[in-house]
Protein backbone atom coordinates (compact mmCIF):
# COMPACT_ATOMS: atom_id res chain seq x y z
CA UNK A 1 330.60 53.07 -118.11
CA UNK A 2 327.66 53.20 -120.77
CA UNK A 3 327.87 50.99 -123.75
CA UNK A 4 326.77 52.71 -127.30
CA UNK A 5 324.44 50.92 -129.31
CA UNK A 6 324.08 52.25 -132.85
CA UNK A 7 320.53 52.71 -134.28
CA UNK A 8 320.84 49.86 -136.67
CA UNK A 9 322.02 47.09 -133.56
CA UNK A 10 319.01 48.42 -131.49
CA UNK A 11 316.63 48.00 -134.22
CA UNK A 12 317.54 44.38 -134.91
CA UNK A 13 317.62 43.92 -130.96
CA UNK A 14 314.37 45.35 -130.83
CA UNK A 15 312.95 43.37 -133.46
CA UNK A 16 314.44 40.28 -132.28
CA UNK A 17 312.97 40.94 -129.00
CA UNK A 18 309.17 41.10 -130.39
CA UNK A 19 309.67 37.66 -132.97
CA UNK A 20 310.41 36.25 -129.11
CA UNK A 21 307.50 38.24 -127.35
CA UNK A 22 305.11 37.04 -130.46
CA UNK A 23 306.42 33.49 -129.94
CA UNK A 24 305.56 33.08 -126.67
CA UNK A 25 302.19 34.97 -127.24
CA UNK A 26 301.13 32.59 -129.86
CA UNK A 27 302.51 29.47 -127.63
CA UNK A 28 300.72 30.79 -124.64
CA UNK A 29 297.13 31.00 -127.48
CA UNK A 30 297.88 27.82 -128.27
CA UNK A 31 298.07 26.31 -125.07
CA UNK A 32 294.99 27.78 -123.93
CA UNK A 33 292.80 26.84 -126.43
CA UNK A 34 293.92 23.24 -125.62
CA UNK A 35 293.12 24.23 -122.30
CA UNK A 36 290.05 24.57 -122.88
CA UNK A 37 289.22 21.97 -125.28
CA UNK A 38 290.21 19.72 -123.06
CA UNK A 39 288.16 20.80 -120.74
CA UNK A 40 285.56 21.28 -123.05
CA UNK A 41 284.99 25.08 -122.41
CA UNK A 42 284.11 27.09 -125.29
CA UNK A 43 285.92 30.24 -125.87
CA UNK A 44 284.45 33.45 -127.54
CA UNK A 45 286.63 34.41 -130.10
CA UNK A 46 286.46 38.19 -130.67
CA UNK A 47 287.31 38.49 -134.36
CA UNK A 48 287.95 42.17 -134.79
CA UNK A 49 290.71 41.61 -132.02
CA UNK A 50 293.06 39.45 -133.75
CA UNK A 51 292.78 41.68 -136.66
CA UNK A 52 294.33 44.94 -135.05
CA UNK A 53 297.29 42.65 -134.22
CA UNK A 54 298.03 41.21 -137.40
CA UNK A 55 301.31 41.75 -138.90
């Protein structure tokens, strides 16, 4: 009926979850700043934002 996950397997799920939500996060970034330099539209870039996020 319900499957039991010990604390250790859900942590390493969980972590390899957000190393694949950070990928794609830094991919999508990435993408838009080509975006826009392609399109030569400049960008703000908010530097006290990308701090709170750093790992």
């Amino acid at each position: 009926m319900f499957k039991y996950t010990s604390l250790k397997e859900q942590l390493i799920e969980e972590r390899s979850k957000n190393a694949a939500l950070k990928t794609q996060t830094d991919k999508n970034a990435s993408d838009i700043d080509y975006i826009a330099m392609m399109s030569d539209i400049e960008l703000d870039m908010d530097e006290t934002e990308d701090e709170e996020y750093e790992w």
